[in-house]
N, C-alpha and C. Protein backbone atom coordinates (compact mmCIF):
# COMPACT_ATOMS: atom_id res chain seq x y z
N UNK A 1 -12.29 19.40 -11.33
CA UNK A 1 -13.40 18.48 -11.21
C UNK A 1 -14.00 18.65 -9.82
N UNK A 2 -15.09 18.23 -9.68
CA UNK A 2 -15.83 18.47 -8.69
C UNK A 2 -15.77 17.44 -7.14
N UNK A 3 -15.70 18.40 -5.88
CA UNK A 3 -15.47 17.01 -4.85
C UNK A 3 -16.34 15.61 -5.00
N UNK A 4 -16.17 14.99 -4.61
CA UNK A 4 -17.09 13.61 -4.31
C UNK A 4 -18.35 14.15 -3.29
N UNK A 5 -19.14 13.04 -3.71
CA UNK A 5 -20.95 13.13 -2.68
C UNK A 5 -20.24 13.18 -1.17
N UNK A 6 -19.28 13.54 -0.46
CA UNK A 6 -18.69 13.40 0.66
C UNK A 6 -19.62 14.18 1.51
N UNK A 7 -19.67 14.04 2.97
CA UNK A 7 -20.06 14.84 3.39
C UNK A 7 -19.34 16.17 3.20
N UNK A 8 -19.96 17.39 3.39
CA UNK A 8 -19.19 18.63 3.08
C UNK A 8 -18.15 18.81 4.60
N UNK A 9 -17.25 19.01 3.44
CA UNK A 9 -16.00 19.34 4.96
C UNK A 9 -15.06 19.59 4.43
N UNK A 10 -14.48 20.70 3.90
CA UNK A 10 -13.47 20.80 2.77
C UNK A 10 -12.26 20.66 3.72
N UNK A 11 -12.18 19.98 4.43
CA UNK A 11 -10.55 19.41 5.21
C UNK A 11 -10.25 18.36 4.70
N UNK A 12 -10.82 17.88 3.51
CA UNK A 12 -10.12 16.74 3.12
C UNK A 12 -8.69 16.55 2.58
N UNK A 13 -7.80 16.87 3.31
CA UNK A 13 -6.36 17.45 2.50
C UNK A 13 -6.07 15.78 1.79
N UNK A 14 -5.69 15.90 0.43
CA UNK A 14 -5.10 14.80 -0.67
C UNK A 14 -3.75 15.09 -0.09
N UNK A 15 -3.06 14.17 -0.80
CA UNK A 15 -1.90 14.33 -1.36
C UNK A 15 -1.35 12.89 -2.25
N UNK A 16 -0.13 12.86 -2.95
CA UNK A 16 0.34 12.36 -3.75
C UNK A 16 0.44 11.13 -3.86
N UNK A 17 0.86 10.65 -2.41
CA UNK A 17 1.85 9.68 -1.75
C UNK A 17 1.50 9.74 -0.29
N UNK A 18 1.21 7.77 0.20
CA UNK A 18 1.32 7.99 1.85
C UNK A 18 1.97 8.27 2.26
N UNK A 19 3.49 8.42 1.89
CA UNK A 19 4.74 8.97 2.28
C UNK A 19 4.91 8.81 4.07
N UNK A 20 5.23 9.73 4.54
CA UNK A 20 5.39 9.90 6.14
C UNK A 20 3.98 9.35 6.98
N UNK A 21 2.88 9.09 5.86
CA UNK A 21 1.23 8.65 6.93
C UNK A 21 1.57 6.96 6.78
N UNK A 22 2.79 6.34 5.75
CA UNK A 22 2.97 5.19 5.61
C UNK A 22 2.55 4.42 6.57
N UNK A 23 3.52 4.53 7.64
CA UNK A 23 3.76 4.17 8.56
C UNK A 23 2.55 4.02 9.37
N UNK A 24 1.85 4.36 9.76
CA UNK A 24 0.42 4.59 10.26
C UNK A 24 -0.47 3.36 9.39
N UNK A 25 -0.09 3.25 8.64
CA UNK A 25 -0.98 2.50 8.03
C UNK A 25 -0.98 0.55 8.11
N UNK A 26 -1.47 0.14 7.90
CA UNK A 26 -1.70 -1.64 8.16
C UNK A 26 -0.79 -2.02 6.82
N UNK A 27 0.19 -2.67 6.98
CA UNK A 27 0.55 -2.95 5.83
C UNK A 27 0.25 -3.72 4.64
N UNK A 28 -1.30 -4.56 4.86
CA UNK A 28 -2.00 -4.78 4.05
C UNK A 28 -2.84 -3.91 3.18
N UNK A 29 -3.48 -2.97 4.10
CA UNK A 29 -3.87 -1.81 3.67
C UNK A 29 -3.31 -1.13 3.16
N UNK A 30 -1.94 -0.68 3.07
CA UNK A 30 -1.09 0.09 2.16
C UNK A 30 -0.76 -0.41 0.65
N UNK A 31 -0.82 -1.97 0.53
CA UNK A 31 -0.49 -3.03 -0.27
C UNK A 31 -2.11 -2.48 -1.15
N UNK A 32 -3.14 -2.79 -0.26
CA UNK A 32 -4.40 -2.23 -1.27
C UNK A 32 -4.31 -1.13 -1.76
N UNK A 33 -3.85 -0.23 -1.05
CA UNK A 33 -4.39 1.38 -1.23
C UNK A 33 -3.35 1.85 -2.48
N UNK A 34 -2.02 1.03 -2.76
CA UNK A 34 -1.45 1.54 -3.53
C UNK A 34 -1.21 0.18 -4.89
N UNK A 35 -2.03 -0.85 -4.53
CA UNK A 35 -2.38 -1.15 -6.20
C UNK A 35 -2.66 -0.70 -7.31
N UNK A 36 -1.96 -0.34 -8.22
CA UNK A 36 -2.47 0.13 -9.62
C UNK A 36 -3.68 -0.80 -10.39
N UNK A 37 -3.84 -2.20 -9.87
CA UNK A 37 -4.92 -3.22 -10.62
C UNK A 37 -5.91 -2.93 -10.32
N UNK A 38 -7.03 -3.86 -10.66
CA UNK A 38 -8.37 -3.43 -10.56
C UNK A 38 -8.54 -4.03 -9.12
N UNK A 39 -9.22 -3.04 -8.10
CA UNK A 39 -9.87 -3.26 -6.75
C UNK A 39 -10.37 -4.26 -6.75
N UNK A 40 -11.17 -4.29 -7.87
CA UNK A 40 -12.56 -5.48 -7.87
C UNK A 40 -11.90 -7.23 -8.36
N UNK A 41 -10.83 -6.84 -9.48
CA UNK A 41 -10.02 -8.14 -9.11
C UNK A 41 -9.59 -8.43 -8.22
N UNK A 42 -8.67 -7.87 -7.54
CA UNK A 42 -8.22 -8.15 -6.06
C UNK A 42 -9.21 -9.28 -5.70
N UNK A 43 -10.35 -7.99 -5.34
CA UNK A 43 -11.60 -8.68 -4.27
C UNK A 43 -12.12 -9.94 -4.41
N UNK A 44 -12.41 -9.98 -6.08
CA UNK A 44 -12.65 -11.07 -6.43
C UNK A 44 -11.93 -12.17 -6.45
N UNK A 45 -10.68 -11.98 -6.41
CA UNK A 45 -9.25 -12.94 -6.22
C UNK A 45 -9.93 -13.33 -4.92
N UNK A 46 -10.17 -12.59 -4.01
CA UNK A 46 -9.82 -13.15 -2.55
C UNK A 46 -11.34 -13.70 -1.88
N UNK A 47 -12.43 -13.30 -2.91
CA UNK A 47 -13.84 -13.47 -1.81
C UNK A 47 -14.22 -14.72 -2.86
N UNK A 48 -13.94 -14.72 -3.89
CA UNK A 48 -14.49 -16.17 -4.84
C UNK A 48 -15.75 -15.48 -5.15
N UNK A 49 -16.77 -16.53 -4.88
CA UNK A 49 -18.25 -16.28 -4.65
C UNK A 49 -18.99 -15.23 -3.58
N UNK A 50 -18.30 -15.25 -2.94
CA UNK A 50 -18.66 -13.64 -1.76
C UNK A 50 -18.88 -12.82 -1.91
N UNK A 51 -17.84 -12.29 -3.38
CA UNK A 51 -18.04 -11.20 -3.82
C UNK A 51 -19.40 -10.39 -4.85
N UNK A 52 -19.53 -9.56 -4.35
CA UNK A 52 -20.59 -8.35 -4.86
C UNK A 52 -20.52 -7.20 -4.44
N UNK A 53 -21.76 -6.71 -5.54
CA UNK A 53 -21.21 -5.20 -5.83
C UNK A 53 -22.57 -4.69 -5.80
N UNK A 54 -22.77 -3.52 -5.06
CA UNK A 54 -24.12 -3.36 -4.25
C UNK A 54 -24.52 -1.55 -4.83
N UNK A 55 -24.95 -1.33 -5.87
CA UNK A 55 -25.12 -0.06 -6.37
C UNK A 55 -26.02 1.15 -5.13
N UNK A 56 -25.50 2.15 -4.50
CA UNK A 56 -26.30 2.49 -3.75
C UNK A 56 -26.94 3.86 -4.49
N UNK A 57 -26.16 3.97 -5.32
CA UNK A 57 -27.00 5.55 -6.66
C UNK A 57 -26.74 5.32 -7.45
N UNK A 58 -27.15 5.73 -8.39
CA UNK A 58 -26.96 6.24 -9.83
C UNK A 58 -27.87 7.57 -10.31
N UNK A 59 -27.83 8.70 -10.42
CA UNK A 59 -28.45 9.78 -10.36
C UNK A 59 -27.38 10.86 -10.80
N UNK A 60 -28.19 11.95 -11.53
CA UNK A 60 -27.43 13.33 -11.63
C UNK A 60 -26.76 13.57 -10.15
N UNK A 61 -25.87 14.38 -9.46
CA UNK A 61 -25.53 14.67 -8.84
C UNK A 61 -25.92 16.16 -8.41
N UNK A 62 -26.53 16.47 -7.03
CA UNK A 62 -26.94 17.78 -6.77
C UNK A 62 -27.43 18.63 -8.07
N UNK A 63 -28.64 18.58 -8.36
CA UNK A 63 -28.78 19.52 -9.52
C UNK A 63 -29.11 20.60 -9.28
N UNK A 64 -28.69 21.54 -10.20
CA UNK A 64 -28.34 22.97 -10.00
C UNK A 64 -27.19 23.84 -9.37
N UNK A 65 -26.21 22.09 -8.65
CA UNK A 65 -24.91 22.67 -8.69
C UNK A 65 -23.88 22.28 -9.41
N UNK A 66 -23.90 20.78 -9.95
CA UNK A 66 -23.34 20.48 -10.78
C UNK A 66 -23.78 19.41 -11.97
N UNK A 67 -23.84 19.48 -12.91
CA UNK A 67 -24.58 18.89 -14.02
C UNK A 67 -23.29 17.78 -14.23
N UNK A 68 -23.32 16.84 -13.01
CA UNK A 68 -22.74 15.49 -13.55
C UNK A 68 -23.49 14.57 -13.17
N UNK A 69 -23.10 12.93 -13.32
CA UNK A 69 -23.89 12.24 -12.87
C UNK A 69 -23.35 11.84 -11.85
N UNK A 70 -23.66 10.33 -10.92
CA UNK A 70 -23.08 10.25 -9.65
C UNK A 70 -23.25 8.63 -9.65
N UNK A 71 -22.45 7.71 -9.73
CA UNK A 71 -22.35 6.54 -8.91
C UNK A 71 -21.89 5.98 -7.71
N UNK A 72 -22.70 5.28 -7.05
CA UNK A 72 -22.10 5.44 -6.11
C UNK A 72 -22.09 4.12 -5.23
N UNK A 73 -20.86 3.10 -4.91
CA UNK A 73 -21.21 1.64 -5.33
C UNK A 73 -20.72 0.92 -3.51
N UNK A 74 -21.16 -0.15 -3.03
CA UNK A 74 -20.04 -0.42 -1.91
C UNK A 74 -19.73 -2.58 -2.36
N UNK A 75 -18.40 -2.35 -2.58
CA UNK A 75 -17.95 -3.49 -2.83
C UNK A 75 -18.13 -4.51 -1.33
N UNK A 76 -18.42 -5.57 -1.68
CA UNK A 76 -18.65 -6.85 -0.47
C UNK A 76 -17.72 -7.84 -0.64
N UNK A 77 -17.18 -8.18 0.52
CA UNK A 77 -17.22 -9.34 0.31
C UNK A 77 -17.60 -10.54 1.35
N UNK A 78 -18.83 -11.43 1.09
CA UNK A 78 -19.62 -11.88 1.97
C UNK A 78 -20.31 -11.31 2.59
N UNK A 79 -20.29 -10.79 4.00
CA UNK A 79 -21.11 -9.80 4.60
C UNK A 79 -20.24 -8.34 5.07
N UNK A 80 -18.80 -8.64 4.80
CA UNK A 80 -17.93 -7.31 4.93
C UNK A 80 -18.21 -6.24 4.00
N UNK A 81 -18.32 -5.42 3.89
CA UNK A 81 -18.15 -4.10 3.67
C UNK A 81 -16.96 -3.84 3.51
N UNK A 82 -16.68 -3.86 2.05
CA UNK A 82 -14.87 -3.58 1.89
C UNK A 82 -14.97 -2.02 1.26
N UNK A 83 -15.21 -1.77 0.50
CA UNK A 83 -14.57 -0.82 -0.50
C UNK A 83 -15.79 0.29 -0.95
N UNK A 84 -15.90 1.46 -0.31
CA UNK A 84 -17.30 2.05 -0.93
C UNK A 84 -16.42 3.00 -1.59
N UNK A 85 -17.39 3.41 -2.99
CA UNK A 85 -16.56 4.32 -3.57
C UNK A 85 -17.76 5.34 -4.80
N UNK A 86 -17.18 6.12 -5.10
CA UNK A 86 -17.98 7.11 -5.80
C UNK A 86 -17.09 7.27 -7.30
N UNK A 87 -18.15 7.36 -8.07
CA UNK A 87 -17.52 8.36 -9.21
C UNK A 87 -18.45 9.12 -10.09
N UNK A 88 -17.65 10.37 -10.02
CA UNK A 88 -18.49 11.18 -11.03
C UNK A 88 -18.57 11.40 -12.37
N UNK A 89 -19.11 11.25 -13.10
CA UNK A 89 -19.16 11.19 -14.48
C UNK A 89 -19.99 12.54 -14.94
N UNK A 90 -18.84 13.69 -15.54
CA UNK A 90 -19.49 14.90 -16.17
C UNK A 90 -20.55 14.62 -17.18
N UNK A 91 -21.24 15.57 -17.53
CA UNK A 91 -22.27 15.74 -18.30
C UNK A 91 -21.70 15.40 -19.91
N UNK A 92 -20.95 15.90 -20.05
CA UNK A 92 -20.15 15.56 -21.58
C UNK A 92 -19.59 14.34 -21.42
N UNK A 93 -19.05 13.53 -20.57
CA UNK A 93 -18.69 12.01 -20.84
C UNK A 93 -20.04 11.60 -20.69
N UNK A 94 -20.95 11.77 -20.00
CA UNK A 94 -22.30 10.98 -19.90
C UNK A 94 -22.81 10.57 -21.70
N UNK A 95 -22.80 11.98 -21.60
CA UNK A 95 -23.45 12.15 -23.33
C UNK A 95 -22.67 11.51 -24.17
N UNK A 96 -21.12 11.00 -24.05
CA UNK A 96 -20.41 10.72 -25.17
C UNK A 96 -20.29 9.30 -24.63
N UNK A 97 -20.46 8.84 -23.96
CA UNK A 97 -20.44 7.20 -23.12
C UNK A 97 -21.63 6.86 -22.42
N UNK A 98 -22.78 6.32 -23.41
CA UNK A 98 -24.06 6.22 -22.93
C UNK A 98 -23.99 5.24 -22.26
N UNK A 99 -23.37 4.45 -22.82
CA UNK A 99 -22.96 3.05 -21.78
C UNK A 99 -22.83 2.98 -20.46
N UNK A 100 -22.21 4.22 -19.93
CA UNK A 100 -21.67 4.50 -18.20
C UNK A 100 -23.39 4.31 -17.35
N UNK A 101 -24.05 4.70 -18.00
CA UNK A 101 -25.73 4.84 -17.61
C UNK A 101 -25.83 3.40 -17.26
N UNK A 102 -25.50 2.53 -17.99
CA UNK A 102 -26.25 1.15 -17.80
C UNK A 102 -25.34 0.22 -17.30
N UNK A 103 -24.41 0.53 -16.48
CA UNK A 103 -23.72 -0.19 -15.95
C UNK A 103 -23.85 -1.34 -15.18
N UNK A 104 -25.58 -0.88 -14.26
CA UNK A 104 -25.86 -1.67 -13.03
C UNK A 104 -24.85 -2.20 -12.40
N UNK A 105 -24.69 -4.04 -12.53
CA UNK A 105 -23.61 -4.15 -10.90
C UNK A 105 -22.64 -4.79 -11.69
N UNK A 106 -22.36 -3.93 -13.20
CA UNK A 106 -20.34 -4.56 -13.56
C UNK A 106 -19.99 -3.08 -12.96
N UNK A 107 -18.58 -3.51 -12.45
CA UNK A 107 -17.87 -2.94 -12.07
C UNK A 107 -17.17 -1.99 -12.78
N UNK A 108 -16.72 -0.42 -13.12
CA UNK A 108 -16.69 0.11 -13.98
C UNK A 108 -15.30 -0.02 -14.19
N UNK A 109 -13.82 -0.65 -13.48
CA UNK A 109 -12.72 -0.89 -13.88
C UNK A 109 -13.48 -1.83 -14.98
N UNK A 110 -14.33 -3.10 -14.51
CA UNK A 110 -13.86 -3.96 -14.98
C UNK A 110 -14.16 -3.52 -16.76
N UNK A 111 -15.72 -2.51 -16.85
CA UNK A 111 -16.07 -2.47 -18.02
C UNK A 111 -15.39 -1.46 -19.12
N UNK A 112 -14.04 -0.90 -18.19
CA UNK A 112 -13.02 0.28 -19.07
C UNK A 112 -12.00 -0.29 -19.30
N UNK A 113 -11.39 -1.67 -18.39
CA UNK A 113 -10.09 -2.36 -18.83
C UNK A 113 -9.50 -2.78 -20.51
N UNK A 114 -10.37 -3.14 -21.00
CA UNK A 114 -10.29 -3.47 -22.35
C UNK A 114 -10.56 -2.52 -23.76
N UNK A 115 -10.99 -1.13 -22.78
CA UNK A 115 -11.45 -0.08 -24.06
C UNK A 115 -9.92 0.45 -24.39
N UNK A 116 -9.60 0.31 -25.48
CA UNK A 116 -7.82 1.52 -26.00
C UNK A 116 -7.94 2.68 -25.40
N UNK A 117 -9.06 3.11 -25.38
CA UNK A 117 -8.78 4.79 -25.18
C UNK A 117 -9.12 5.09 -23.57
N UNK A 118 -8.84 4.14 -23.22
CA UNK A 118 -8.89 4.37 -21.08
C UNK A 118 -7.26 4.53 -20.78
N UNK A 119 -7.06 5.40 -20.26
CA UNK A 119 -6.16 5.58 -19.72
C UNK A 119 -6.12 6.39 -17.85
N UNK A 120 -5.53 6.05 -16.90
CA UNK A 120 -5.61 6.45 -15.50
C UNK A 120 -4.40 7.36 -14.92
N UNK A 121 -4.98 8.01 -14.69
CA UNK A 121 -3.84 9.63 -13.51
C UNK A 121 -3.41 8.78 -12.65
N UNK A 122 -2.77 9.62 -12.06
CA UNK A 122 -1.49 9.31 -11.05
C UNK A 122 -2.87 9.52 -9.56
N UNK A 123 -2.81 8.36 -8.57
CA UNK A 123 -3.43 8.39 -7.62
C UNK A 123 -3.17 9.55 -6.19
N UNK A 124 -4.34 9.97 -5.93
CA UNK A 124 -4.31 10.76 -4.18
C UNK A 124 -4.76 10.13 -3.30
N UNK A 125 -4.15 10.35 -2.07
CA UNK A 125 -4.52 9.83 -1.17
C UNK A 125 -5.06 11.01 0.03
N UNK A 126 -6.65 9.96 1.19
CA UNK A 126 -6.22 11.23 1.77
C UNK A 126 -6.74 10.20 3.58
N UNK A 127 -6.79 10.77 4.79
CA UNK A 127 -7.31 10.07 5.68
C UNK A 127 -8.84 10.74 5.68
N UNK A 128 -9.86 10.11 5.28
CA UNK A 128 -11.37 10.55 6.03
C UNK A 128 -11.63 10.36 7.43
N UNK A 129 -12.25 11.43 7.86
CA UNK A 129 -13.35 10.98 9.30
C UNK A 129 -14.27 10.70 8.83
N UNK A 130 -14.67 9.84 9.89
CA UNK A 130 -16.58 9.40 9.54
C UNK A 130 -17.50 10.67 9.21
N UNK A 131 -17.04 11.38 9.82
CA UNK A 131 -17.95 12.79 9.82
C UNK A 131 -18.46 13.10 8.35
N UNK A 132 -17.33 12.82 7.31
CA UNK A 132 -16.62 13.21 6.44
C UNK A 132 -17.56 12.10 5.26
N UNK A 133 -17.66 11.22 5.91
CA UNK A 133 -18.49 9.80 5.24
C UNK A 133 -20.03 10.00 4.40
N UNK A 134 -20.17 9.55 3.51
CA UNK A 134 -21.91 9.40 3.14
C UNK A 134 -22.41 8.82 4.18
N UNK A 135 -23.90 9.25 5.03
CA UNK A 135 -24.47 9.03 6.36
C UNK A 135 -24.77 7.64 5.49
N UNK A 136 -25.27 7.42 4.46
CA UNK A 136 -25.95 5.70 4.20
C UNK A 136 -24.68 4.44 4.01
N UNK A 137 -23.49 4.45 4.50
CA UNK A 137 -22.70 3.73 4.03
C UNK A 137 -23.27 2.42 5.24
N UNK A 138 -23.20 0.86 4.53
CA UNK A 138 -23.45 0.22 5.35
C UNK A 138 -23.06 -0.48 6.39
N UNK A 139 -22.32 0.18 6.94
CA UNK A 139 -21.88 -0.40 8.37
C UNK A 139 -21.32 0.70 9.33
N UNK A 140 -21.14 1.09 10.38
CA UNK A 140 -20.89 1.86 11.31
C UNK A 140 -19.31 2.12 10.99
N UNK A 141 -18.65 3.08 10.83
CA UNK A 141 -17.40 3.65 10.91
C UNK A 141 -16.93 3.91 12.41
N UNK A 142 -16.01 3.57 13.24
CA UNK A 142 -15.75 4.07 14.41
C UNK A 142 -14.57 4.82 14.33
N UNK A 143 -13.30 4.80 13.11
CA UNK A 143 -12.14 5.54 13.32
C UNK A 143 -11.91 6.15 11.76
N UNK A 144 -10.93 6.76 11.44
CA UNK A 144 -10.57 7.22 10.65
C UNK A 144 -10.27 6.15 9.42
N UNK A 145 -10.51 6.54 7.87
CA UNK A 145 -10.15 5.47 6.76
C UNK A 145 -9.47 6.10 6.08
N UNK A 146 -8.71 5.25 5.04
CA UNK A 146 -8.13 5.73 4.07
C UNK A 146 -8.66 5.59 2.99
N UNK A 147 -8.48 6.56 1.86
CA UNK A 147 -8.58 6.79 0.64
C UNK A 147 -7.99 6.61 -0.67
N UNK A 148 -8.17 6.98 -1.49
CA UNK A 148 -7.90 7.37 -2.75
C UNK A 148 -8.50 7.64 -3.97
N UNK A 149 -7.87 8.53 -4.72
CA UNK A 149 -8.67 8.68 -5.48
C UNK A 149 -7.81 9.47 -7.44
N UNK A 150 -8.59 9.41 -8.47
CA UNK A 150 -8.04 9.11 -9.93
C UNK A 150 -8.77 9.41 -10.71
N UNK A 151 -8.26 9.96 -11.92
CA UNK A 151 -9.47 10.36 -13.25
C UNK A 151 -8.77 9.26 -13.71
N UNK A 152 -9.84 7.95 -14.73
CA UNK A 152 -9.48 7.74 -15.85
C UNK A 152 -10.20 8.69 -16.83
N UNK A 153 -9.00 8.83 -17.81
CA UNK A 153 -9.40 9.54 -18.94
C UNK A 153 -10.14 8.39 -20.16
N UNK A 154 -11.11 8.77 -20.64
CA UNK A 154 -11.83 7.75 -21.84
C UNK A 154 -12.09 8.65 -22.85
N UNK A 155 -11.36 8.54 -24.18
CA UNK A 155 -11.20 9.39 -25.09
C UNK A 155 -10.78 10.64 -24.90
N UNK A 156 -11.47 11.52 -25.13
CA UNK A 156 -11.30 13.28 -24.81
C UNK A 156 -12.65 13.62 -23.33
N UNK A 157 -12.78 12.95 -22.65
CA UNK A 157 -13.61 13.05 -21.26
C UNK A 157 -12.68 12.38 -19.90
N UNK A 158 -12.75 12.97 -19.23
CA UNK A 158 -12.83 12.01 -17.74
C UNK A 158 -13.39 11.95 -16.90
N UNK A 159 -13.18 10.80 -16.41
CA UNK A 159 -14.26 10.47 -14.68
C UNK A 159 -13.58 10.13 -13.75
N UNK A 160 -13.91 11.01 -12.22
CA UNK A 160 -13.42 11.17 -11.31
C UNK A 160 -13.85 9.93 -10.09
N UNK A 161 -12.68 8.66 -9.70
CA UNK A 161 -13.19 7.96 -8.93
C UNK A 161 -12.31 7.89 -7.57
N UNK A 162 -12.90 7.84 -6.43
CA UNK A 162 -13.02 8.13 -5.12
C UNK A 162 -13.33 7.00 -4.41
N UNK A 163 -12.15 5.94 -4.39
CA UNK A 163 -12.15 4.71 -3.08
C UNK A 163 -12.05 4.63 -1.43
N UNK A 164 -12.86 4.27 -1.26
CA UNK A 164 -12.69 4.45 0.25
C UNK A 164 -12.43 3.18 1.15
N UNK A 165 -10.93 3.51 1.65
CA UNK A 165 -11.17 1.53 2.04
C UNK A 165 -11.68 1.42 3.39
N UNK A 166 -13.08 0.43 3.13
CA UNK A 166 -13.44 0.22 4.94
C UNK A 166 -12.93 -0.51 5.38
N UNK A 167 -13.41 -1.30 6.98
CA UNK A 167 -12.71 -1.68 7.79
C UNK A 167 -12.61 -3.58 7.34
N UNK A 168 -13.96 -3.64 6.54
CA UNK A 168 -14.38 -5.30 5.77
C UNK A 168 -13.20 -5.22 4.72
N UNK A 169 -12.20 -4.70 4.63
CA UNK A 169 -11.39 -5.07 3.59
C UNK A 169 -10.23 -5.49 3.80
N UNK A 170 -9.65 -5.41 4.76
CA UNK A 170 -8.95 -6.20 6.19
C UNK A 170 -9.06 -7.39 6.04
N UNK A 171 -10.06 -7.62 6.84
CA UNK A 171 -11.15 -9.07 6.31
C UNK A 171 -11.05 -10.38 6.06
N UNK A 172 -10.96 -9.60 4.56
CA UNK A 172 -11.66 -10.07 3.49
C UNK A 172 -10.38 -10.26 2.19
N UNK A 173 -9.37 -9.93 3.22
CA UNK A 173 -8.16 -10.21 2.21
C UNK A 173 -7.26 -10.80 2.63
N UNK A 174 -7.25 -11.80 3.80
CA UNK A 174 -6.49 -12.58 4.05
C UNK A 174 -6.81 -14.30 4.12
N UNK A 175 -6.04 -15.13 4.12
CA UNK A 175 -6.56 -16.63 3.71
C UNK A 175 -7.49 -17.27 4.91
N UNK A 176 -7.25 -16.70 6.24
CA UNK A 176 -7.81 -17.26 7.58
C UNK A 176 -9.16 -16.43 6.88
N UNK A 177 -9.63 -15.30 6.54
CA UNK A 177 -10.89 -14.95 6.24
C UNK A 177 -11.40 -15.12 5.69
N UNK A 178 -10.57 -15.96 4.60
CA UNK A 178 -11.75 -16.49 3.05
C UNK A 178 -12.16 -17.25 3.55
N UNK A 179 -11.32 -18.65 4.46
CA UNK A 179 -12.04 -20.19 4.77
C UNK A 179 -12.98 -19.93 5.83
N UNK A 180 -12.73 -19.01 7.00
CA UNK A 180 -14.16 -18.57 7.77
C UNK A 180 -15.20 -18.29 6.67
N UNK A 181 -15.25 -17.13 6.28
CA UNK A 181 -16.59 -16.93 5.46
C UNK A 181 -16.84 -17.85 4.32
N UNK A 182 -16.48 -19.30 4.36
CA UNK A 182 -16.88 -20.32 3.19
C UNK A 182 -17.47 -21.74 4.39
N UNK A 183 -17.55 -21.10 5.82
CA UNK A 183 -17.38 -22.23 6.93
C UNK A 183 -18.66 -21.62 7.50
């Protein structure tokens, strides 16, 4: 499957498991990054009314290099910037899931949770640089983020999705931050 709208920089090394980068990591942030549930529940667990979902594409992806389509979404909550993320949807799931087209701002866990034939891969992880970032993401990056990323499979197609956790997701997930941003 094809990289994500990333900036080009093929140093994005994946791997399996934070394993040994564990440690490095916020242990809230690790708690997110390695949820199997839906992101957007989480979020919504924790922002109430805060939460939204801010479509920044929907378009074929580079045409003439790859004939998929491209979403490309950044989760809020309140005025944080939690969660931007991409997914690509090949040309043959497009065509066989017209639905993915009209998604606007449901969330696409939320609109595959209930289909039988969704099923999800085993997650990668990887560290991005900003460098590495879509230049339109909305808020300034100053250090390195973490990732991840998963095909769900839907019938005989899959789509490739690519989370990126920003720095609003910190935030935006603890109880001192819900009652500020409701104050």
């Amino acid at each position: 499957m094809p990289v994500p709208n990333l900036q080009p920089d093929n140093a994005i090394h994946w791997f399996s498991e934070p394993g040994d980068h564990g440690s490095l990591i916020d242990p809230l942030l690790l708690e997110c990054l390695t949820d199997t549930g839906l992101l957007t529940a989480r979020l919504r667990r924790q922002c109430g009314d805060n939460f939204r979902l801010q479509v920044i594409e929907e378009s074929l992806a580079r045409p003439g290099i790859h004939q998929n389509e491209l979403r490309r979404i950044v989760l809020w909550c309140g005025n944080r910037a939690s969660i931007y993320a991409e997914t690509i949807i090949p040309r043959n799931a497009a065509e066989k899931l017209p639905w993915l087209r009209e998604l606007g701002s449901v969330p696409l866990g939320e609109a595959l949770q209930y289909r039988p034939d969704v099923s999800r891969g085993k997650f990668e992880y990887a560290r991005i640089k900003p460098a590495q970032l879509p230049a339109d993401l909305p808020a300034p990056i100053d250090g390195d983020l973490w990732a991840r990323r998963s095909e769900f499979h839907v019938g005989d197609t899959s789509l490739l999705v690519t989370e990126i956790f920003l720095p609003g997701v910190l935030d935006c997930t603890t109880p001192d931050a819900q009652a500020a941003e409701k104050n």
